[in-house]
Protein backbone atom coordinates (compact mmCIF):
# COMPACT_ATOMS: atom_id res chain seq x y z
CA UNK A 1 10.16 -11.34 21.79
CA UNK A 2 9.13 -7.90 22.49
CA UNK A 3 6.50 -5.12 22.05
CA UNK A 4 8.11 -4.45 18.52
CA UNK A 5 8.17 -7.45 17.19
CA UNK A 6 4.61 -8.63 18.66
CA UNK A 7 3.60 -5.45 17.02
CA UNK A 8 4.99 -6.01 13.90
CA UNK A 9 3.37 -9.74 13.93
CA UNK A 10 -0.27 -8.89 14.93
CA UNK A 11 -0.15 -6.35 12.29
CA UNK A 12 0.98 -8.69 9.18
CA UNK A 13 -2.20 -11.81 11.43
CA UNK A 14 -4.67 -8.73 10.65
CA UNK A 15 -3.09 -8.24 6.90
CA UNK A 16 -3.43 -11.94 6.56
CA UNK A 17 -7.19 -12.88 7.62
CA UNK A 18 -8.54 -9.45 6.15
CA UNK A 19 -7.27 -11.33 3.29
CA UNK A 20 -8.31 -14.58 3.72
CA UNK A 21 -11.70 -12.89 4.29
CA UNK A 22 -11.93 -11.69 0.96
CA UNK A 23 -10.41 -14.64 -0.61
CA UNK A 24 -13.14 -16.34 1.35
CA UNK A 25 -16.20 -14.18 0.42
CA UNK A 26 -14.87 -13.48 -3.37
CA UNK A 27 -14.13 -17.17 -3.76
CA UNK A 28 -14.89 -19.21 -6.98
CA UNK A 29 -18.93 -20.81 -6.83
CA UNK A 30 -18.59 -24.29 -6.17
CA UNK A 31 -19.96 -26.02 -9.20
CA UNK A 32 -23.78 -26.85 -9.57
CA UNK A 33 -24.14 -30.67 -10.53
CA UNK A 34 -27.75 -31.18 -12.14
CA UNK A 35 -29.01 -34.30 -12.43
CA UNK A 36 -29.87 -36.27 -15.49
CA UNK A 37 -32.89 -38.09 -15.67
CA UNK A 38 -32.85 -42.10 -14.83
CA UNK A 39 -34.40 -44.26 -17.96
CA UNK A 40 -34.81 -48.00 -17.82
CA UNK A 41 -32.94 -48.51 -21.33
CA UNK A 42 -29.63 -45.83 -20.03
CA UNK A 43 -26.68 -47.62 -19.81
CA UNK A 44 -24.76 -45.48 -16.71
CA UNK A 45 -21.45 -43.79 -17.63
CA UNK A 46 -18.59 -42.59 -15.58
CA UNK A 47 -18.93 -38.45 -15.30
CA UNK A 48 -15.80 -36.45 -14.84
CA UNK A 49 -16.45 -34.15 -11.51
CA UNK A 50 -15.00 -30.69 -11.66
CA UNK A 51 -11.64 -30.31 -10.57
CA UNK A 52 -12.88 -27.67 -7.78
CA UNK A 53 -15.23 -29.77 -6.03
CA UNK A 54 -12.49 -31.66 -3.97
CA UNK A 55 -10.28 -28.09 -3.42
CA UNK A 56 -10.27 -27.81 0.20
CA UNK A 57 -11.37 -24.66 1.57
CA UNK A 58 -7.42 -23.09 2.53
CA UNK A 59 -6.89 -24.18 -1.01
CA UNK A 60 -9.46 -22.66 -3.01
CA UNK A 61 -8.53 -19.45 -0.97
CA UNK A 62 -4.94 -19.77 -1.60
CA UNK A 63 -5.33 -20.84 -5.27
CA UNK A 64 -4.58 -24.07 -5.28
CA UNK A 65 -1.02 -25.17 -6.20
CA UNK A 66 -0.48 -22.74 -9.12
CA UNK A 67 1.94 -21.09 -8.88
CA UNK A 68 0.65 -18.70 -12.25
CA UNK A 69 -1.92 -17.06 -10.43
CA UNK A 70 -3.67 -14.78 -13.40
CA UNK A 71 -6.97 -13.50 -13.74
CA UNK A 72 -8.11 -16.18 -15.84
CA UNK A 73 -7.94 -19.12 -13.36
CA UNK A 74 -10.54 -17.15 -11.62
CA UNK A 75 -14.36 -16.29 -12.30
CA UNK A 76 -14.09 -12.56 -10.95
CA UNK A 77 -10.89 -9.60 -10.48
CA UNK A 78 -11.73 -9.69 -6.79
CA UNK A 79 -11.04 -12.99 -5.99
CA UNK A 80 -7.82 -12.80 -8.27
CA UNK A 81 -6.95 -9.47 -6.05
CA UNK A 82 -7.44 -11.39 -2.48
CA UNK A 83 -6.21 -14.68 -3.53
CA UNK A 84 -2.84 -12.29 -4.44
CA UNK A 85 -3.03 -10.29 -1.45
CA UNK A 86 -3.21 -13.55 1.15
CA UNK A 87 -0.25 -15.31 -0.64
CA UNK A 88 1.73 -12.26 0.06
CA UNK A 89 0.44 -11.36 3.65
CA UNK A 90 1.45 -15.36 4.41
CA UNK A 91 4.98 -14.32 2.90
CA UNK A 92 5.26 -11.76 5.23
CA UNK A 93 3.93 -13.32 8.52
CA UNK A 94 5.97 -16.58 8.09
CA UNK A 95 8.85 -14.57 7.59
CA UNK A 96 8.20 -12.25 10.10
CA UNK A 97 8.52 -15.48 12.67
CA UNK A 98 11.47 -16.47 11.22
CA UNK A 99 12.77 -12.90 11.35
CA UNK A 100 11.75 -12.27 14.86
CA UNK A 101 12.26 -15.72 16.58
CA UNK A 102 13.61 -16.11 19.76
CA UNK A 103 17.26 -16.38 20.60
CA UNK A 104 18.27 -17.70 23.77
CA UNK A 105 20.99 -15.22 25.73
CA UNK A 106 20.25 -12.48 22.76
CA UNK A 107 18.38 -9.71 23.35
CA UNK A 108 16.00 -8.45 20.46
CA UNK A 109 17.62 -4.47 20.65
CA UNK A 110 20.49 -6.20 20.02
CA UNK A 111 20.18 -7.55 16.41
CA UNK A 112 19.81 -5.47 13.39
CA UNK A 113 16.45 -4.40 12.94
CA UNK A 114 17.39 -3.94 9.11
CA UNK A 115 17.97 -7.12 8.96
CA UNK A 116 14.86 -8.71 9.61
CA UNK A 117 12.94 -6.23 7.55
CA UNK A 118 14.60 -7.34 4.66
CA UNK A 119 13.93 -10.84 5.22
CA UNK A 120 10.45 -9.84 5.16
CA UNK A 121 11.05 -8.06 2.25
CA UNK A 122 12.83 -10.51 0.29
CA UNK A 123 10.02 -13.59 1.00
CA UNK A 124 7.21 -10.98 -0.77
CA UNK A 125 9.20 -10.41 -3.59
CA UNK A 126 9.94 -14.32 -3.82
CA UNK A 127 6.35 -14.77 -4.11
CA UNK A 128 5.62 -12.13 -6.42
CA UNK A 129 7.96 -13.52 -8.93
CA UNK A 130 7.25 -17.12 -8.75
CA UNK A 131 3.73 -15.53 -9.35
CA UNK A 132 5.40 -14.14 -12.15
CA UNK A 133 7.28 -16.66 -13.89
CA UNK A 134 4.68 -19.23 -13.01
CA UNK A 135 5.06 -22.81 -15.27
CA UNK A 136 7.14 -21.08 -18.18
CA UNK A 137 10.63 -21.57 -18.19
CA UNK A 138 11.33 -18.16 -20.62
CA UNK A 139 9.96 -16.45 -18.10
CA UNK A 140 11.84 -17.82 -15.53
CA UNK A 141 15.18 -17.49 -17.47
CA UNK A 142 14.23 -13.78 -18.42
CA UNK A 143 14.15 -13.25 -14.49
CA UNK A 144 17.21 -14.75 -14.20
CA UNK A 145 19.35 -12.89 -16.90
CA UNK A 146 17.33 -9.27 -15.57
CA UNK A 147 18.43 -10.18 -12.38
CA UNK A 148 22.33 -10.30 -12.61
CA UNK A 149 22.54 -6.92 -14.00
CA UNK A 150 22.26 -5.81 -10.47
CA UNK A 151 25.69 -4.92 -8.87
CA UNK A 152 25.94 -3.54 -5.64
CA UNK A 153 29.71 -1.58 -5.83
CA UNK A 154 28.99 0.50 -2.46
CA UNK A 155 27.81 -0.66 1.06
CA UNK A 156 24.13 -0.01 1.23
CA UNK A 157 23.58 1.83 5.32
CA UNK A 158 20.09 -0.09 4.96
CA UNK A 159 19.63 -2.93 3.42
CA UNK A 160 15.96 -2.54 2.87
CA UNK A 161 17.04 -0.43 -0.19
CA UNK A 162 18.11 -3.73 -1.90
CA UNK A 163 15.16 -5.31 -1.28
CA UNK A 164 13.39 -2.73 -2.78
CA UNK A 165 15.59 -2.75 -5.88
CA UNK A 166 14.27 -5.99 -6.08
CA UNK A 167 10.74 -5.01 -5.75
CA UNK A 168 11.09 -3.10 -8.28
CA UNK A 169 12.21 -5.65 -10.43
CA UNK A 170 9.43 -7.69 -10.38
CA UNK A 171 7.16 -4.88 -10.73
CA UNK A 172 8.72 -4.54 -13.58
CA UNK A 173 8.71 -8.14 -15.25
CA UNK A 174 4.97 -8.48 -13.99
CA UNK A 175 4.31 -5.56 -16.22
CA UNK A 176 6.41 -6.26 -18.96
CA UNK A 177 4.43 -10.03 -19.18
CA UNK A 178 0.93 -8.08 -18.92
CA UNK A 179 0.15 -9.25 -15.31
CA UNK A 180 -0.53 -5.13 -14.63
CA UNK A 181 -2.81 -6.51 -12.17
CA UNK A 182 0.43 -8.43 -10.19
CA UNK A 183 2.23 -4.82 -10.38
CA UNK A 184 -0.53 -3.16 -9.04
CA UNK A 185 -1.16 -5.35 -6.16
CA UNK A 186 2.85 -6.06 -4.99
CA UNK A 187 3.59 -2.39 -4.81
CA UNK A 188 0.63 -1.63 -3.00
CA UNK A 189 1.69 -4.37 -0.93
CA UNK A 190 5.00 -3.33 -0.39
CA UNK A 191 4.21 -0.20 0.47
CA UNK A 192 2.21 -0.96 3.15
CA UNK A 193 5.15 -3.58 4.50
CA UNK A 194 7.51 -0.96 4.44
CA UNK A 195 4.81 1.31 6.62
CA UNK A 196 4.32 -1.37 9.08
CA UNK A 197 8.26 -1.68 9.31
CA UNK A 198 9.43 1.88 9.29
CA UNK A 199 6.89 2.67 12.02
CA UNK A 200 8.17 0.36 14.32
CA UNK A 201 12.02 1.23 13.20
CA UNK A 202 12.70 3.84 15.42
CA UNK A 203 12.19 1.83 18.45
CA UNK A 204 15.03 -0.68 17.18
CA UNK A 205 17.46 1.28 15.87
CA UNK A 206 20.05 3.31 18.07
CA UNK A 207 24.00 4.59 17.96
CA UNK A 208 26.71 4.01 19.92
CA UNK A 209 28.63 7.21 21.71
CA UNK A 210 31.11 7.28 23.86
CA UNK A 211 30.71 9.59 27.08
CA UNK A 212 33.42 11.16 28.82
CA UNK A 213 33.37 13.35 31.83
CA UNK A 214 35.93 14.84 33.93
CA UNK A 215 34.61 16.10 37.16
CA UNK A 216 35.36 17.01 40.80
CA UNK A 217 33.05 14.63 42.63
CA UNK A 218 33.12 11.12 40.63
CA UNK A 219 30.53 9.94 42.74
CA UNK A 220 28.24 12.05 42.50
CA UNK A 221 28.55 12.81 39.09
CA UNK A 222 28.04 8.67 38.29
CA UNK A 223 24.13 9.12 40.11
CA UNK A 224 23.45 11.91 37.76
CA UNK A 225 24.57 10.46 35.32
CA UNK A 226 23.26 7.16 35.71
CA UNK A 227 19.60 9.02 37.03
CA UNK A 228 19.50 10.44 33.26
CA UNK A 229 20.06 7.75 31.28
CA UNK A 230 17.48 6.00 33.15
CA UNK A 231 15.04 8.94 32.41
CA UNK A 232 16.21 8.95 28.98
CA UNK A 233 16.10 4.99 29.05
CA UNK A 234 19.37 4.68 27.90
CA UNK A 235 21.70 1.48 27.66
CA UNK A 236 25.13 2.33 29.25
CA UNK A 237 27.83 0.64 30.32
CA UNK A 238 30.58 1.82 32.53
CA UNK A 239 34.24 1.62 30.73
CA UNK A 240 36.33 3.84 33.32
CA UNK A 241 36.42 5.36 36.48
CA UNK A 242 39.14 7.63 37.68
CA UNK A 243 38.29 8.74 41.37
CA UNK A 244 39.72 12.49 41.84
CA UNK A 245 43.05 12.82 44.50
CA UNK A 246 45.04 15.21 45.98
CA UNK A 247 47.26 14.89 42.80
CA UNK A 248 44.71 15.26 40.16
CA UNK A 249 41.71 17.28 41.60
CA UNK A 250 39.82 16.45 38.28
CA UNK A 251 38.32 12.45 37.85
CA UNK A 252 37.01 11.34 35.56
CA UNK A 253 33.72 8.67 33.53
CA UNK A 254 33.82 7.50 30.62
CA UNK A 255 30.42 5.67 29.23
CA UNK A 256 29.69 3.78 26.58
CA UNK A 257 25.95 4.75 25.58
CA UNK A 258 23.69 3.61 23.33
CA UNK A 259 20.98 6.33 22.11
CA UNK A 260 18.37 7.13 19.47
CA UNK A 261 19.21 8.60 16.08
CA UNK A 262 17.24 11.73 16.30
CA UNK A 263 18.82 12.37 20.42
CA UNK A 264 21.08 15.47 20.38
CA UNK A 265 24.39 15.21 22.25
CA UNK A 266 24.26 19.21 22.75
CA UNK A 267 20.96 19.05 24.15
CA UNK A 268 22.13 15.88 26.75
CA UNK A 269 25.10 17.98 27.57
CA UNK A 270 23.32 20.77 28.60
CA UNK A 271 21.23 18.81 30.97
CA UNK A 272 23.80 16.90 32.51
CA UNK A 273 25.34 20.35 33.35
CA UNK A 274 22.11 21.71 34.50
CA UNK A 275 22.34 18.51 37.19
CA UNK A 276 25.86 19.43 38.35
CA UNK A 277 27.05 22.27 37.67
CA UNK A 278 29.13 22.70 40.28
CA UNK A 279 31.40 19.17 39.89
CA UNK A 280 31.12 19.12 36.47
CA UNK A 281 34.68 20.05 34.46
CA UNK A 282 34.10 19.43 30.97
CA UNK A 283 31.55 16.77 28.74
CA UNK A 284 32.66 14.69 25.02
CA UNK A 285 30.87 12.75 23.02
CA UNK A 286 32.85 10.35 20.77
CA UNK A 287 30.66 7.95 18.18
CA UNK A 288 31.32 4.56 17.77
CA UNK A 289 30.87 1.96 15.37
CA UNK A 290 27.99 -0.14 17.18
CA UNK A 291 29.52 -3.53 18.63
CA UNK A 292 26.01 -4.74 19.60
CA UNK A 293 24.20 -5.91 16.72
CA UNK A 294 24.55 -9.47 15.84
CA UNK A 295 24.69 -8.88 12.12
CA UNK A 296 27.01 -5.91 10.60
């Protein structure tokens, strides 16, 4: 696990006791029993204890085991609000492990970074519409029949976008069964996932190019060469070396390099040339479909 994914992890702990925090402090009064005079003639009768007063603590914050989390199960909006926002910040976090786990013998720039966010993605909306749908079975076939009207004809570059689709979905059945107050809170929620992901998305993501070089001095051209990537940090692997002869004066290196989006090839080329000048015969750049992520 790396700095990303720790990152991405401590931010969704913070999401998830600020919270709990509220949950905690906006939590339902715990019932106040008064007692009832003793008489010698009173015959003592069983009393029915409230239901609360043997909730423990995690569940009062959570909710209990409702699933149909509305304002009416609790005394005050703001402890409907929390109680909402900790069931999805758990989503997240538990999904974020999942997500992010370690692999033995595969490195974390090498999976899909798209991926994972949308198995974040796709365990908030999960909760949001169980939320939704709750104990009623219309409800849970009306999510059913609005979900298979979505087709996906095209391949999506980021598959985030579908999760979003989905989002949106359940924004819209929470609204269209009055929970306003669900709607509200999951795309304010999902907004701030998608923050917490996108930030941390340029740091994952890269393309694959290939480099070729034909020079005078292969040798010499391979320590600039590898001397930038290393100040560029820059995964590269060597794919062919042709040392120069008397028969062909020219050799050449071809590199398979794996750079940031938003890197310029132009701009790369014109340092290279700035580094050797003199050896230096002519530079392409050739992208690649990436080989290195574990899921396509």
């Amino acid at each position: 696990m790396n700095r990303v994914s720790v990152g991405v992890l401590t931010t969704f702990v913070v999401m998830l006791i600020g919270s709990g925090l509220l949950a905690y402090v906006y939590r339902d009064p715990e019932p106040v029993r008064q007692a009832t005079p003793a008489t010698a003639t009173a015959t003592p009768t069983p009393t029915t204890q409230d239901s609360n007063a043997h909730i423990p603590l995690l569940g009062g914050l959570f909710g209990g085991s409702a699933t149909g989390l509305a304002p009416t199960t609790s005394s005050n909006w703001e402890g409907t609000v929390a109680r909402i926002a900790l069931r999805f910040s758990l989503a997240a976090f538990l999904a974020g492990v999942l997500a992010f786990r370690f692999r033995r013998g595969l490195a974390f720039s090498r999976r899909n970074p798209y991926v994972a966010q949308t198995q974040i993605l796709m365990a908030v909306v999960a909760g949001a519409m169980m939320m939704v749908v709750g104990d009623s079975a219309a409800r849970a076939f009306g999510i059913f029949a609005a979900a298979s009207l979505v087709r996906f004809r095209t391949n999506i570059r980021d598959p985030k976008e579908i999760t979003v689709l989905l989002i949106c979905l359940a924004v819209g059945l929470a609204s269209g069964v009055g929970r306003w107050d669900m709607a509200v809170i999951l795309t304010s929620f999902a907004f701030l996932t998608l923050a917490v992901l996108e930030f941390f998305e340029p740091r994952q993501v890269f393309r694959t190019v290939e480099l070729s070089l034909e020079t005078k001095n292969v040798a010499h051209t391979n320590e600039v060469l590898l001397k930038v990537f290393a100040d560029h940090g820059f995964t590269a692997e060597l794919c062919e070396v042709n040392r120069e002869d008397e028969d062909e004066p020219l050799g050449k290196i071809v590199y398979l390099v794996e750079i940031r989006p938003d890197d310029r090839t132009g701009e790369l080329s014109k340092e290279i040339l700035a580094a050797d000048n003199e050896n230096i015969d002519s530079i392409e750049w050739d992208q690649k479909e990436s080989k290195t992520y574990l899921y396509k």
